[in-house]
N, C-alpha and C. Protein backbone atom coordinates (compact mmCIF):
# COMPACT_ATOMS: atom_id res chain seq x y z
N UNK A 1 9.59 -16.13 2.91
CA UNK A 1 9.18 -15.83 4.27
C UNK A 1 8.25 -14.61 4.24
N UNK A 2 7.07 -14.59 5.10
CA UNK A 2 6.16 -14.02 5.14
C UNK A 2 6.70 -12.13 6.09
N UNK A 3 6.59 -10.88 5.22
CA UNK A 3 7.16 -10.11 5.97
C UNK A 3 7.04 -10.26 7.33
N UNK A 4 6.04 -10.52 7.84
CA UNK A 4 6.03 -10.24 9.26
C UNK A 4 6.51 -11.14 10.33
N UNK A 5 7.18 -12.13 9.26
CA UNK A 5 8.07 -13.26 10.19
C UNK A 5 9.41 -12.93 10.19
N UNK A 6 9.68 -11.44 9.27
CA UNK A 6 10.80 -11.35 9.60
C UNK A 6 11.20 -10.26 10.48
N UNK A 7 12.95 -10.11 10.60
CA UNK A 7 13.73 -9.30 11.58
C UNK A 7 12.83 -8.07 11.06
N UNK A 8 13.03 -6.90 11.90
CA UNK A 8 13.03 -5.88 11.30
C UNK A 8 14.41 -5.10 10.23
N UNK A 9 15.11 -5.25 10.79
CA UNK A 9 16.37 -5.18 9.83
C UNK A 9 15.89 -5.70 8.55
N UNK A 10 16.06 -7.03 8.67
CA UNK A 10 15.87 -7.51 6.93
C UNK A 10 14.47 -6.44 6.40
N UNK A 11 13.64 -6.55 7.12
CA UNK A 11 12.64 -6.32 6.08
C UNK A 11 12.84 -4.69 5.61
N UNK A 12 13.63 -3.59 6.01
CA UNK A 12 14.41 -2.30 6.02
C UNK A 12 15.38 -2.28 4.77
N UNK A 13 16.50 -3.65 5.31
CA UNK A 13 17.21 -3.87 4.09
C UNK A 13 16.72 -4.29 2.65
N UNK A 14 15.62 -4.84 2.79
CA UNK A 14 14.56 -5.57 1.46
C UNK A 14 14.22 -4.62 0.60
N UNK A 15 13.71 -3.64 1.62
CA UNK A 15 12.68 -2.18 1.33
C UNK A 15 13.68 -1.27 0.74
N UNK A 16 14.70 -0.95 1.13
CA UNK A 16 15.91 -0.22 0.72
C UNK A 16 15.18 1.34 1.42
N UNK A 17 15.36 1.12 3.18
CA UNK A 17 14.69 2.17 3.29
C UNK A 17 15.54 2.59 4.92
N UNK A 18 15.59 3.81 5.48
CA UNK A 18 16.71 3.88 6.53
C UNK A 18 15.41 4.20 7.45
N UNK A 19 15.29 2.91 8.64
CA UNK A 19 14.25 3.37 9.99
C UNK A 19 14.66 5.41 10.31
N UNK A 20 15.40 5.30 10.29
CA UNK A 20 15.57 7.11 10.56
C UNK A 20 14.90 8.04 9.82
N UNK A 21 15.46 7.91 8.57
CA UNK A 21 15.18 8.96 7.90
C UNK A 21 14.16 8.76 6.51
N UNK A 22 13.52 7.52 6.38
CA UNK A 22 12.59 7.11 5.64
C UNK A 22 13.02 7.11 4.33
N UNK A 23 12.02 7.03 3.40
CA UNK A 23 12.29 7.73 1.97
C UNK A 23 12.92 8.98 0.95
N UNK A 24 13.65 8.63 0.63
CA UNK A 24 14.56 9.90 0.00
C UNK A 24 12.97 10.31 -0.66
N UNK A 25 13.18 11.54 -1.38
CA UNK A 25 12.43 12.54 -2.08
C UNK A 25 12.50 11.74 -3.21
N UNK A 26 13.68 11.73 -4.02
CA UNK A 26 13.77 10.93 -5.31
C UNK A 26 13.27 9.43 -5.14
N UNK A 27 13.89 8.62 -4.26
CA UNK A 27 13.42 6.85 -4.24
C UNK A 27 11.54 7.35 -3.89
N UNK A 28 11.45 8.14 -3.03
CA UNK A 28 9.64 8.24 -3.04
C UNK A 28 9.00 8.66 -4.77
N UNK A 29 9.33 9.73 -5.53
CA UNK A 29 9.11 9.71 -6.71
C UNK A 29 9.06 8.75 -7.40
N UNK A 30 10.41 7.93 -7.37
CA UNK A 30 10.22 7.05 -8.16
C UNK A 30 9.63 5.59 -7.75
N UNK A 31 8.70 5.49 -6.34
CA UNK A 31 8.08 4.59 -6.38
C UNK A 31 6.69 4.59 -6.65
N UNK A 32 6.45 5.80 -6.72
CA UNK A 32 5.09 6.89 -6.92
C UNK A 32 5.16 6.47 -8.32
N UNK A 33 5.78 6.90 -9.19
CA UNK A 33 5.69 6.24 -10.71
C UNK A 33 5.57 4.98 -10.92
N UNK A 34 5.84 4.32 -10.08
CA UNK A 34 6.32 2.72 -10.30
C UNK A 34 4.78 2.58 -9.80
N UNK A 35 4.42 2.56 -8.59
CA UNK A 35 3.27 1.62 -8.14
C UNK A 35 1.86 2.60 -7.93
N UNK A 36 2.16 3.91 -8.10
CA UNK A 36 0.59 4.81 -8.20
C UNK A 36 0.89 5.28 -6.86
N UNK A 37 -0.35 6.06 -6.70
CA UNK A 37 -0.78 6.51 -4.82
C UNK A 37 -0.92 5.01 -4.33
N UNK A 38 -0.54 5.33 -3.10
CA UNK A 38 -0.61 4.71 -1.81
C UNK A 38 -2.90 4.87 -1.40
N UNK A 39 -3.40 4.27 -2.16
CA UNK A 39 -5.20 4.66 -1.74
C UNK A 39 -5.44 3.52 -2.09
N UNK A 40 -6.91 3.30 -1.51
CA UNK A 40 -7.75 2.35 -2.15
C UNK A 40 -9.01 3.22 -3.47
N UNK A 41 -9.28 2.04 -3.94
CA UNK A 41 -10.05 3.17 -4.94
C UNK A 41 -11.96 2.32 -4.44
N UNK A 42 -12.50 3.47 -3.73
CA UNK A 42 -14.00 3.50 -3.58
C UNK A 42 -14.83 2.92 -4.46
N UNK A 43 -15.51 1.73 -4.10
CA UNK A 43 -16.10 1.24 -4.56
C UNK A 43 -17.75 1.63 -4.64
N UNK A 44 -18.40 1.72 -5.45
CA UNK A 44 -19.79 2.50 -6.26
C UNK A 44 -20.88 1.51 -5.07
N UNK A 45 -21.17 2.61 -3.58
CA UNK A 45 -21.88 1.96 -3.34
C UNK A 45 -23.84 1.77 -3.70
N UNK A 46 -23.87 0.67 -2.87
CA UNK A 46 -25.38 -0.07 -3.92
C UNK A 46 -26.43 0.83 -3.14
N UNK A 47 -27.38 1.40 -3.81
CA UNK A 47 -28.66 1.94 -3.13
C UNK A 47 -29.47 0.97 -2.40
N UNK A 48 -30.41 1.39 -1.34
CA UNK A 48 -31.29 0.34 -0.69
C UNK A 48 -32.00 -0.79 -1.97
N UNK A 49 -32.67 -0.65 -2.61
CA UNK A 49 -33.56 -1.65 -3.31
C UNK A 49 -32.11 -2.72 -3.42
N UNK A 50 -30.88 -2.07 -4.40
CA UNK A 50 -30.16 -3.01 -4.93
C UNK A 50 -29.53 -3.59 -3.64
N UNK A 51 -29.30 -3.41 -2.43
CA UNK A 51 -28.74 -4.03 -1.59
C UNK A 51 -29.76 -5.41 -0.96
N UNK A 52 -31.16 -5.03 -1.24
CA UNK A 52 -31.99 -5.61 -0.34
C UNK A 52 -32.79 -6.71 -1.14
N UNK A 53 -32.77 -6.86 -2.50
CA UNK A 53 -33.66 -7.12 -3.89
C UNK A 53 -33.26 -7.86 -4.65
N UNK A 54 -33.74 -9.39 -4.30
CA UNK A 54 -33.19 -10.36 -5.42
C UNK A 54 -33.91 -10.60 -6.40
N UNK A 55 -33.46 -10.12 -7.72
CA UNK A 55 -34.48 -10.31 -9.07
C UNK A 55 -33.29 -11.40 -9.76
């Protein structure tokens, strides 16, 4: 099931996370190790010629 089809409960209980009081210090560390920052990583944008210039 697609998260957003579900309860909010379940998807809390899934997450292992308390609507109140969020992320412990430690479970945030250790998801920080596990999956990186929370970012997108910037993509190298194209100068005019290369945006505009089919060779």
């Amino acid at each position: 099931m697609a998260w957003f089809q579900m309860q909010i409960s379940a998807v809390l209980e899934k997450l292992d996370v308390d609507a109140e009081q969020g992320l412990s210090q430690p479970a945030a560390d250790d998801r920080f190790a596990k999956y990186g920052a929370n970012a997108f990583e910037e993509e190298k944008r194209k100068d005019f010629p290369q945006r505009y210039c089919i060779i």
